[in-house]
Protein backbone atom coordinates (compact mmCIF):
# COMPACT_ATOMS: atom_id res chain seq x y z
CA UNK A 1 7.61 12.77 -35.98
CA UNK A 2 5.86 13.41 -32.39
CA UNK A 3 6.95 10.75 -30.20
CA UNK A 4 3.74 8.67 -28.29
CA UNK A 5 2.85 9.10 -24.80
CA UNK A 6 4.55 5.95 -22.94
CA UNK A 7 1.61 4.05 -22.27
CA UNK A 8 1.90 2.23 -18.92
CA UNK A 9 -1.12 -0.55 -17.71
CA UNK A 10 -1.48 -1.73 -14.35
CA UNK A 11 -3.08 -5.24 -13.56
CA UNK A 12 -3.86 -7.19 -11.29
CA UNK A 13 -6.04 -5.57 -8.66
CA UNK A 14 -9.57 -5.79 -8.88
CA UNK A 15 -11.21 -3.10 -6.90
CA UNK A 16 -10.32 0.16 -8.21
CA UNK A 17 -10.25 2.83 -7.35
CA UNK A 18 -11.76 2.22 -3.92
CA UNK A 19 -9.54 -0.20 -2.06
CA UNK A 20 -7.50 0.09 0.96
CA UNK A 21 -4.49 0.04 0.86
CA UNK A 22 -3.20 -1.45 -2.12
CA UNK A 23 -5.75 -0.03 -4.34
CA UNK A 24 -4.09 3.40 -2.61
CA UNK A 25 -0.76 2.59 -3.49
CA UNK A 26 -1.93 1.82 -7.08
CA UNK A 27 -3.55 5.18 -7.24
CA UNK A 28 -0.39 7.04 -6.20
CA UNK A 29 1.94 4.93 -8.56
CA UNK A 30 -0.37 6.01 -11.46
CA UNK A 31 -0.75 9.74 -10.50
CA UNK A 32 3.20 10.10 -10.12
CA UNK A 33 3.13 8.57 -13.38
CA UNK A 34 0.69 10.96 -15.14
CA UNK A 35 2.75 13.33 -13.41
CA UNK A 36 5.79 12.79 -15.20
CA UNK A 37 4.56 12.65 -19.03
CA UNK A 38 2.82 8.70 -18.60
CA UNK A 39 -0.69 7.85 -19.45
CA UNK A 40 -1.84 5.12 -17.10
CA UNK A 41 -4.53 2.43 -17.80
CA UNK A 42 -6.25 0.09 -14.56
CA UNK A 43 -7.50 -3.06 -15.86
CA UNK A 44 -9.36 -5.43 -13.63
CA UNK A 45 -10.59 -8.26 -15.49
CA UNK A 46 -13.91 -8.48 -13.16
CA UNK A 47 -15.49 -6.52 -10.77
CA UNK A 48 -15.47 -7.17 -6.56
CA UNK A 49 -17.38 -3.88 -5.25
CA UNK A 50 -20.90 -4.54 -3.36
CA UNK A 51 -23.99 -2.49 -4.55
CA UNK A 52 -23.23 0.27 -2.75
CA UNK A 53 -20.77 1.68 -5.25
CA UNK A 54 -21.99 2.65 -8.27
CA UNK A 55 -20.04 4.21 -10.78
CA UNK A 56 -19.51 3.17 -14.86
CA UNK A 57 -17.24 0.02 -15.68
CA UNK A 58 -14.67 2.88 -18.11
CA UNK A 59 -14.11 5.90 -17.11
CA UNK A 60 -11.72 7.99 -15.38
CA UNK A 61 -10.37 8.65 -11.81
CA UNK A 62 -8.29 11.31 -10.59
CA UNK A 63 -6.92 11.29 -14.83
CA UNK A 64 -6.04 7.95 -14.45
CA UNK A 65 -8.23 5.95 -17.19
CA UNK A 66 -9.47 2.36 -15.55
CA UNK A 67 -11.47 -0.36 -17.38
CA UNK A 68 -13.70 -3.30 -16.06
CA UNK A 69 -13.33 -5.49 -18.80
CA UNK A 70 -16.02 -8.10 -17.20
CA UNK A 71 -17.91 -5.18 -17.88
CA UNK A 72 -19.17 -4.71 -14.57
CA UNK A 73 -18.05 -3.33 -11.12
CA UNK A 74 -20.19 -5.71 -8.78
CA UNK A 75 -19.22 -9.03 -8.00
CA UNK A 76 -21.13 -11.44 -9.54
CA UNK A 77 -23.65 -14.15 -6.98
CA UNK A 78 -23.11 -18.08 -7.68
CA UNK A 79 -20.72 -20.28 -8.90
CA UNK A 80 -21.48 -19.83 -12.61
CA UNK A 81 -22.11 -16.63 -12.76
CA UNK A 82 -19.31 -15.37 -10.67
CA UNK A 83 -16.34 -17.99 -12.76
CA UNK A 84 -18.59 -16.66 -16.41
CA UNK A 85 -17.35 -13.14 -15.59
CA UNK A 86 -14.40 -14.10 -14.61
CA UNK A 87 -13.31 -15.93 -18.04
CA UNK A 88 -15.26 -13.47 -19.82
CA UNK A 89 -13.13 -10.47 -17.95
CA UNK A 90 -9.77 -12.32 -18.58
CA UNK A 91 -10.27 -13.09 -22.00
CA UNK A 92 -11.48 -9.60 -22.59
CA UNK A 93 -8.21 -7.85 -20.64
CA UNK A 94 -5.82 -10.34 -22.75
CA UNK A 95 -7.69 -9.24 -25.85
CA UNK A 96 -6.84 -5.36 -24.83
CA UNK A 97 -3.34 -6.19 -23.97
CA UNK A 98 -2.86 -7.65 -28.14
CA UNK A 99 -4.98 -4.57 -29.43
CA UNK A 100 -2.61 -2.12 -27.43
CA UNK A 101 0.42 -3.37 -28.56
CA UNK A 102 -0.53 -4.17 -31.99
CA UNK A 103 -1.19 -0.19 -32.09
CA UNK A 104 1.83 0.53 -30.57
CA UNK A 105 0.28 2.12 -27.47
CA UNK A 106 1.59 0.02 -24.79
CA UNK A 107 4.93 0.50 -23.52
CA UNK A 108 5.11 -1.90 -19.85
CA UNK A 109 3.16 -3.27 -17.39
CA UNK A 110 2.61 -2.98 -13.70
CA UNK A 111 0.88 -6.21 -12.16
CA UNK A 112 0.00 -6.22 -8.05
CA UNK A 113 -1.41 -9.17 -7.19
CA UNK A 114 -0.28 -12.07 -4.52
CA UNK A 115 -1.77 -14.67 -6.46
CA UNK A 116 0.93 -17.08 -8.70
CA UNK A 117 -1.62 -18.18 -11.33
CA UNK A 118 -2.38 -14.55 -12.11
CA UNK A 119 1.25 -13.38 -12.34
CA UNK A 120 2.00 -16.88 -14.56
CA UNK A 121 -0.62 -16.10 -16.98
CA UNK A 122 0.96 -11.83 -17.53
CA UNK A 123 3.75 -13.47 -17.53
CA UNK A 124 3.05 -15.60 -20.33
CA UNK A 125 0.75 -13.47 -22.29
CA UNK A 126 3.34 -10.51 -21.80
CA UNK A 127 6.43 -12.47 -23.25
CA UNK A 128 4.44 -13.37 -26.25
CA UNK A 129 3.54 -9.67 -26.62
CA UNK A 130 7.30 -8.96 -26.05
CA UNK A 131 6.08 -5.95 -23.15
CA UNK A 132 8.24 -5.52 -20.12
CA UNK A 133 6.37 -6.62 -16.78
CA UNK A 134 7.44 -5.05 -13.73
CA UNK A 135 6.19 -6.38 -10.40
CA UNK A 136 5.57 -4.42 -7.96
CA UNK A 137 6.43 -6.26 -4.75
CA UNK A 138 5.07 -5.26 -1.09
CA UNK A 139 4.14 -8.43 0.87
CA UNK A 140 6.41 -11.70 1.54
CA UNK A 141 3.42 -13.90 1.20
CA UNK A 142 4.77 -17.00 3.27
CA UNK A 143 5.29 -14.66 6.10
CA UNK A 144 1.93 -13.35 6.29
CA UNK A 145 0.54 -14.80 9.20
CA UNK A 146 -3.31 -14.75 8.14
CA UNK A 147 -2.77 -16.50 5.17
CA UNK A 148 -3.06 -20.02 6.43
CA UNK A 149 -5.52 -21.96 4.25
CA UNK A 150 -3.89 -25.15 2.20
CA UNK A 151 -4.87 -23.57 -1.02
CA UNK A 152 -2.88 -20.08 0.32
CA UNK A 153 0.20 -22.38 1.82
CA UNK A 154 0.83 -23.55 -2.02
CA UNK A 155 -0.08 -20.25 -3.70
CA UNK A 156 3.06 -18.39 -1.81
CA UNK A 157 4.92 -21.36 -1.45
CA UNK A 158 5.51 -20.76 -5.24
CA UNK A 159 4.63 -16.91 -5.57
CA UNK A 160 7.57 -16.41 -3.10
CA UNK A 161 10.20 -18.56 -4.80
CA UNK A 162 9.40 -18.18 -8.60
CA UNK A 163 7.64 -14.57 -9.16
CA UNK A 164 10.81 -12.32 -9.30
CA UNK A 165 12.20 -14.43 -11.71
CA UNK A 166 9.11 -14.33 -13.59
CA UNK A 167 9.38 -10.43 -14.09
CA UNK A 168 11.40 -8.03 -15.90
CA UNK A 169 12.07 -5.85 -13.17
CA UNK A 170 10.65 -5.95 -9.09
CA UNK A 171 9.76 -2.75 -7.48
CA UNK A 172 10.21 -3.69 -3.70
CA UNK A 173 8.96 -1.60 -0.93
CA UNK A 174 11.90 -2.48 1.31
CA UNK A 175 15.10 -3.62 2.21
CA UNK A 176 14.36 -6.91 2.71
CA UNK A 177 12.26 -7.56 -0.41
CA UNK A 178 14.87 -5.95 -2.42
CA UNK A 179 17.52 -8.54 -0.65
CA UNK A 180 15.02 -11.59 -1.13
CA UNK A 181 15.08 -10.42 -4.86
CA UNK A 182 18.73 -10.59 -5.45
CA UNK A 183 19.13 -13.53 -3.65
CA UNK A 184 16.43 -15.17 -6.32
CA UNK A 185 17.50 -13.49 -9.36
CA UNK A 186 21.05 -12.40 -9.28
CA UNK A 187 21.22 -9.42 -11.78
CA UNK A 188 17.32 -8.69 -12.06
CA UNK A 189 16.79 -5.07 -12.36
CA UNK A 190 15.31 -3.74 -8.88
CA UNK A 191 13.82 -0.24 -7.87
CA UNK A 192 13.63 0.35 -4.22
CA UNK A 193 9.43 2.03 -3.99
CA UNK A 194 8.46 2.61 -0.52
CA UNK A 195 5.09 3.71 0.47
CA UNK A 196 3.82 6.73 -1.09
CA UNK A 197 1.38 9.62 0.29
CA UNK A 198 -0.32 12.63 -1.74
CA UNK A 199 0.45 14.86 0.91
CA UNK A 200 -1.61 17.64 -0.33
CA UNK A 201 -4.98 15.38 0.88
CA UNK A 202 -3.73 15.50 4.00
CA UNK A 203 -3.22 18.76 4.84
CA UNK A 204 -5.94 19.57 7.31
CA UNK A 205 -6.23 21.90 9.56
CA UNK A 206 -7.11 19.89 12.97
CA UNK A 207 -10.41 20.73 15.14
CA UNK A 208 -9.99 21.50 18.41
CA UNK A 209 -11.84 18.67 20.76
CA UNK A 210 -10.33 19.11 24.26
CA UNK A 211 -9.08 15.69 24.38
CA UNK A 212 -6.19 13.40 24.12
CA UNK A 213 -6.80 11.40 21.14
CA UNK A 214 -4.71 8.13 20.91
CA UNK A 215 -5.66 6.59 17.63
CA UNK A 216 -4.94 3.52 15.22
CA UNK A 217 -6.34 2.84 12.22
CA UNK A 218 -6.10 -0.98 10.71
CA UNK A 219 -8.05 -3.76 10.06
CA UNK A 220 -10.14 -5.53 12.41
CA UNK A 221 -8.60 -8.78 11.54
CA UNK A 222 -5.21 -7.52 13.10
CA UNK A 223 -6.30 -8.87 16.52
CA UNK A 224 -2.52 -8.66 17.79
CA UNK A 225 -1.61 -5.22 17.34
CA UNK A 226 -5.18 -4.34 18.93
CA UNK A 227 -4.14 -6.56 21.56
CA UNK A 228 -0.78 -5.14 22.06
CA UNK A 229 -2.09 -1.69 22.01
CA UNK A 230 -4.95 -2.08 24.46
CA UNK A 231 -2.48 -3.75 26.70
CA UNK A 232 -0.10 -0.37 26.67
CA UNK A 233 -3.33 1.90 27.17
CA UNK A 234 -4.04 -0.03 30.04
CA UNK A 235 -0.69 0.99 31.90
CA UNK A 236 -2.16 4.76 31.33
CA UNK A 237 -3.90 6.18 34.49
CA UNK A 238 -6.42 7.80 32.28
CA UNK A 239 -9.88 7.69 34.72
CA UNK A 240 -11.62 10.60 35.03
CA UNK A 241 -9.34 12.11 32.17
CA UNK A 242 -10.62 12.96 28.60
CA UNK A 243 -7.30 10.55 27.54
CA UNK A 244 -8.97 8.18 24.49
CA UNK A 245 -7.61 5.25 22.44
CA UNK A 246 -10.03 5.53 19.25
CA UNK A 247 -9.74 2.27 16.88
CA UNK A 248 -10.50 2.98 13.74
CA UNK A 249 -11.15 -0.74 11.80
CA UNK A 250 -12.82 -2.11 8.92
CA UNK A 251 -13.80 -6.00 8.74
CA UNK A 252 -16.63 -8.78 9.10
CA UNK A 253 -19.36 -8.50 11.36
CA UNK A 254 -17.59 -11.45 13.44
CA UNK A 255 -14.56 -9.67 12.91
CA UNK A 256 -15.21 -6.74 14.85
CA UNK A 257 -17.68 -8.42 17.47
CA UNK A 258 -14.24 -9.64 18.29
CA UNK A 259 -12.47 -6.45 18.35
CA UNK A 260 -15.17 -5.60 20.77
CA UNK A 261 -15.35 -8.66 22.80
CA UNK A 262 -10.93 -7.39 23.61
CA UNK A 263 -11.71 -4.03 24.42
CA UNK A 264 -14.50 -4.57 27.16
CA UNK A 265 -11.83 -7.22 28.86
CA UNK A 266 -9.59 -4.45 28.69
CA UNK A 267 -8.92 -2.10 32.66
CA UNK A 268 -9.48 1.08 30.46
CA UNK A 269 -12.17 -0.37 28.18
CA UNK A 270 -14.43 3.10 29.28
CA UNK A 271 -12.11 5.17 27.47
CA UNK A 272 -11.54 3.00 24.22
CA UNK A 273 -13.69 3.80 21.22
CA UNK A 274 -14.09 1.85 17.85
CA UNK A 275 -15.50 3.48 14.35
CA UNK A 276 -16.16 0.79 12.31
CA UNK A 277 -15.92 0.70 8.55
CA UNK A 278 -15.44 4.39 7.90
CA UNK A 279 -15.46 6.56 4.61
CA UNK A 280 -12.22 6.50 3.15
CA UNK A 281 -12.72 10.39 2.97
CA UNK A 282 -13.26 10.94 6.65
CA UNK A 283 -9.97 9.48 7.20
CA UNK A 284 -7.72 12.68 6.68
CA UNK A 285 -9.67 14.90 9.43
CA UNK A 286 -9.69 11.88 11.44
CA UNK A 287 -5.93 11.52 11.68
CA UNK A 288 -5.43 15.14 11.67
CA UNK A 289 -7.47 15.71 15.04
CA UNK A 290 -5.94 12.76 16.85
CA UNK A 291 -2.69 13.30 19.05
CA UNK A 292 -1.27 10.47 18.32
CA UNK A 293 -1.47 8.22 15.97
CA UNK A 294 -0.23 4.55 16.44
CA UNK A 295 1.51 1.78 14.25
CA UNK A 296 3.68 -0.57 16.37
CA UNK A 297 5.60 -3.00 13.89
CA UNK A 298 6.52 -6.29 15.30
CA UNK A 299 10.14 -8.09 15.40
CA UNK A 300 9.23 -10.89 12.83
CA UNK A 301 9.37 -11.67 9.14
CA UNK A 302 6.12 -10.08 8.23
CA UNK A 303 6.72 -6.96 9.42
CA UNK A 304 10.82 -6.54 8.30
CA UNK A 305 9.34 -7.31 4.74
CA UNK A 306 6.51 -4.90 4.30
CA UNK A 307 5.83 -1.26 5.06
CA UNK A 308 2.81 -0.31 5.99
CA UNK A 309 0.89 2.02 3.66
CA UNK A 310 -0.63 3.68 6.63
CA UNK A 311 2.58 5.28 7.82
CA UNK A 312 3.02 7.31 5.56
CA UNK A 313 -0.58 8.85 5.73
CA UNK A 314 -0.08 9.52 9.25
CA UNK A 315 3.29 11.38 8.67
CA UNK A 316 1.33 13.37 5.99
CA UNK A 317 -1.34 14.64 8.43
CA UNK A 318 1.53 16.15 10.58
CA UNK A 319 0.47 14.21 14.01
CA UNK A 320 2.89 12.59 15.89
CA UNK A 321 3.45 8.94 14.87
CA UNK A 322 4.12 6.79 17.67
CA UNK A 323 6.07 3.18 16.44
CA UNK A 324 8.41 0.52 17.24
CA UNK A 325 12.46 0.18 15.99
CA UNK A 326 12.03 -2.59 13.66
CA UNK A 327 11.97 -2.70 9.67
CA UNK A 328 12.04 0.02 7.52
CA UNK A 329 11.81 2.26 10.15
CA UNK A 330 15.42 1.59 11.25
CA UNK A 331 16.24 2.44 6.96
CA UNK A 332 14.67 6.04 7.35
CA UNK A 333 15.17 9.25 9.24
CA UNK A 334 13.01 8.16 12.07
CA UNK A 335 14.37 10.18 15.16
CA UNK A 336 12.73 9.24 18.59
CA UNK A 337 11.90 12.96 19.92
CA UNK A 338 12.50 14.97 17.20
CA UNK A 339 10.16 13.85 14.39
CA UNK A 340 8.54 10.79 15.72
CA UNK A 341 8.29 8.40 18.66
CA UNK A 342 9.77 5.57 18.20
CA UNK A 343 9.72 2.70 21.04
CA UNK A 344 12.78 0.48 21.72
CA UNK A 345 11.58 -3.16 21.36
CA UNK A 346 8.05 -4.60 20.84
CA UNK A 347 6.66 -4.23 24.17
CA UNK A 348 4.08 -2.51 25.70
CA UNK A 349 5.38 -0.89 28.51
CA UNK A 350 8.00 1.29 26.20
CA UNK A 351 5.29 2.23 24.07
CA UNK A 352 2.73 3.00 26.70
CA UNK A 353 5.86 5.54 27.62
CA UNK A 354 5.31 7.29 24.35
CA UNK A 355 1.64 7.70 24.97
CA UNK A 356 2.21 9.21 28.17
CA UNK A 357 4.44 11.38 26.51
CA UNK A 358 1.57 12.66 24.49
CA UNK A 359 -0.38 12.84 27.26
CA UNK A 360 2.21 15.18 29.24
CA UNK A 361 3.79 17.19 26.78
CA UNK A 362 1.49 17.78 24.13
CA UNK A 363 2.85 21.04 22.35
CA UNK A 364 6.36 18.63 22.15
CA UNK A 365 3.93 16.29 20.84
CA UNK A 366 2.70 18.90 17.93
CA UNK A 367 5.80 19.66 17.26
CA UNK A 368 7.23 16.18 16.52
CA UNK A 369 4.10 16.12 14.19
CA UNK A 370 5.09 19.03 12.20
CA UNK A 371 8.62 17.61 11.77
CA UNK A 372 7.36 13.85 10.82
CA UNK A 373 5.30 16.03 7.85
CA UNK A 374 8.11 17.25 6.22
CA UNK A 375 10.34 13.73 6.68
CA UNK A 376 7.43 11.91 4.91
CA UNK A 377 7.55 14.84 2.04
CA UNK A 378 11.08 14.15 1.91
CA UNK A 379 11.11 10.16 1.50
CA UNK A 380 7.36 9.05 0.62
CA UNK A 381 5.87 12.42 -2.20
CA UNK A 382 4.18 10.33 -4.69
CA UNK A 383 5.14 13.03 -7.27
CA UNK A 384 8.72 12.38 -6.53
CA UNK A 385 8.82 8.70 -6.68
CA UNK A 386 6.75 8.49 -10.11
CA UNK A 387 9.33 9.98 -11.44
CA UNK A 388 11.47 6.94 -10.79
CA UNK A 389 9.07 4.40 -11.84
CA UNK A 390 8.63 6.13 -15.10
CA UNK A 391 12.19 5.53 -15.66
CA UNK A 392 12.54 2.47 -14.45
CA UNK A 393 9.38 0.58 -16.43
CA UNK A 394 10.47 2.33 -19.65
CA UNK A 395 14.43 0.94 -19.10
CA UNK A 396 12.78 -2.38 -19.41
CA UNK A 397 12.06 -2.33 -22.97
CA UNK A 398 11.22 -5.18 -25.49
CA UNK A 399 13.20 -8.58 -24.94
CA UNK A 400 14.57 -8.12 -28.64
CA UNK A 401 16.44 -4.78 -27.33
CA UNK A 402 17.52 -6.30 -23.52
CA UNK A 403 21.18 -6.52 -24.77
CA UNK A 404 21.70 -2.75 -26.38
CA UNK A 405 19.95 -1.98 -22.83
CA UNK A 406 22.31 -3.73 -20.95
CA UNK A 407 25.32 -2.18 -22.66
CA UNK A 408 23.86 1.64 -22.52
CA UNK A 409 21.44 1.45 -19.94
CA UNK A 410 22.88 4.81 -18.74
CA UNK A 411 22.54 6.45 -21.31
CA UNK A 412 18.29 5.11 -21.87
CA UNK A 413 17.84 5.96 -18.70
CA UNK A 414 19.07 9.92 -18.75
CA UNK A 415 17.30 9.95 -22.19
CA UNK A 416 13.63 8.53 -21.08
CA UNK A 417 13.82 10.75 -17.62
CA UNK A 418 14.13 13.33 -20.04
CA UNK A 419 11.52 13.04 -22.26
């Protein structure tokens, strides 16, 4: 008898497939999957895109099968509307969760999502159903420092002390989230999944501009790291030199008056551009012609517990990354020189030194580019790390069979890798 494809959902996020970066991340989990034997399934039980996209509530992206089972994309307008699809899509996604398994084609589940209620209900829903749930943890909510709103304050005040011990298995994207979970849940089965890049997207060949291009790429609502960065360009004697610090953000219309509002108060402001709200798709030549690309991480809790999806796109592209020496930086091959440039502290007069490096030595600085490439192929290949998740979502079989797992769970594991 032909065994069945292991079927694998993933729930939770709601604006597939054309998110930042989360929605990325999801992408990449589900094409390593697909990669190594899975068949992947996106449910989002209602739909969040404007009417500028346009594309069917089922179909297919990339060979990963997704499903808007509010049956729309677009959010819905007013209060009764917009809570109608919502019930309708959750009822509808529980309702495909009981058909799948009752058919036998669904194997484990993947939920993203910072929200407690969300995770409580899979969690409840998924018992009953007797599926494995694995959570895939990137963000220490509490730490977040944007997430200030009451209703937020008691949404991770619970999320961050109950959801790994609402799961079946955590896939963390760091050190420190993998730490947090053990201190929680003594014993509960945890894969270390850092970020992931399809590295083939990003192999561009650059255009030649005849400029130094010094460029970061985040949200506009990340006033700070703008602010920290426009305060190292400014130590830069860059007048009368085609030496550029490009911002390239996405956010509100007050948002990024802001962003502009910082830069003209800036001493360099003439050579500081901002592209606002880009196409995703631009985004590979973009990094590709800079000279630099920048991603400072800060010495606090925020930063120690995530990893920014971003780095490893810019490592892909093969321009030189220019960071600081704090969190999982400091757990990787990062070498300051060789194949990135890595500041000593948080401060911008060290990395303002790195951009003048750029600006001074930049055939060094193409160099280090090329050699970030193939440390981010070595650590952060999607294709490589789906192979891991396969195994680990399909160790975490029914609750009925946790105790045969537990006593050969080498043994499953070589078996399902080698399916």
């Amino acid at each position: 008898m032909q065994k069945k494809i292991p079927h694998i959902l993933y729930l939770g996020e709601t604006r597939f497939p054309h998110g930042l970066a989360a929605v990325q991340r999801q992408i990449l989990i589900s094409k390593g999957l697909i990669a190594h034997g899975c068949k992947v399934t996106v449910l989002s039980y209602k739909g969040a895109h404007g009417t500028d996209k346009q594309f069917p509530p089922e179909g297919e992206f990339e060979g990963i099968h997704y499903r808007y089972t509010s049956g729309s994309i677009h959010a819905a307008g007013g209060f009764f509307k917009r809570n109608g699809a919502k019930l309708k899509g959750k009822v509808r996604e529980l309702a495909h969760l009981s058909r799948l398994k009752k058919s036998g084609d669904l194997h484990a589940c993947i939920v993203t999502t910072m929200d407690f209620d969300k995770l409580l209900i899979y969690r409840l829903w998924l018992l009953w159903l007797k599926v494995p749930l694995v959570l895939d943890y990137v963000e220490l909510s509490t730490a977040v420092a944007s997430r200030t709103s009451l209703r937020m304050k008691i949404n991770d005040y619970f999320f961050d002390r109950f959801a790994v011990r609402m799961t079946d298995g955590v896939s963390a994207i760091s050190e420190y989230l993998i730490n947090y979970t053990k201190r929680l849940s003594p014993g509960k089965p945890v894969l270390k999944l850092p970020i992931l890049c399809d590295f083939e997207r990003f192999n561009i060949q650059p255009e030649v501009h005849g400029e130094t291009r010094l460029l970061y790429c985040g949200a506009a609502s990340y006033l700070p790291l703008i602010q920290f960065l426009l305060a190292a360009f400014d130590k830069l004697e860059v007048e009368n030199r085609k030496v550029y610090l490009d911002f390239i953000s996405g956010g509100t219309t007050a948002e990024l008056e802001e962003v502009r509002t910082i830069i003209a108060q800036s001493q360099n402001k003439a050579n500081v551009r901002l592209q606002s709200n880009i196409p995703y798709a631009t985004i590979p030549q973009q990094f590709a012609d800079a000279s630099a690309l920048l991603i400072p991480l800060r010495p606090g809790l925020q930063d120690a517990a995530r990893f920014p999806h971003k780095l490893g796109e810019y490592l892909a592209s093969g321009t030189a990354v220019i960071t600081t020496n704090f969190g999982e930086v400091n757990n990787y091959e990062f070498i300051d020189g060789e194949n990135s440039l890595v500041a000593q502290g948080y401060d911008p007069t060290t990395f303002a030194e790195k951009m003048k490096f750029v600006v001074d030595f930049p055939e060094r600085a193409k160099d280090i580019g090329k050699n970030g490439r193939q440390l981010g192929l070595r650590n952060f290949d999607y294709k490589d790390i789906g192979l891991r998740m396969r195994c680990f979502a399909l160790s975490l079989i029914a609750t009925e069979k946790k105790e045969t797992i537990h006593k050969k769970r080498p043994q499953l594991t070589q078996e399902i890798c080698a399916e």
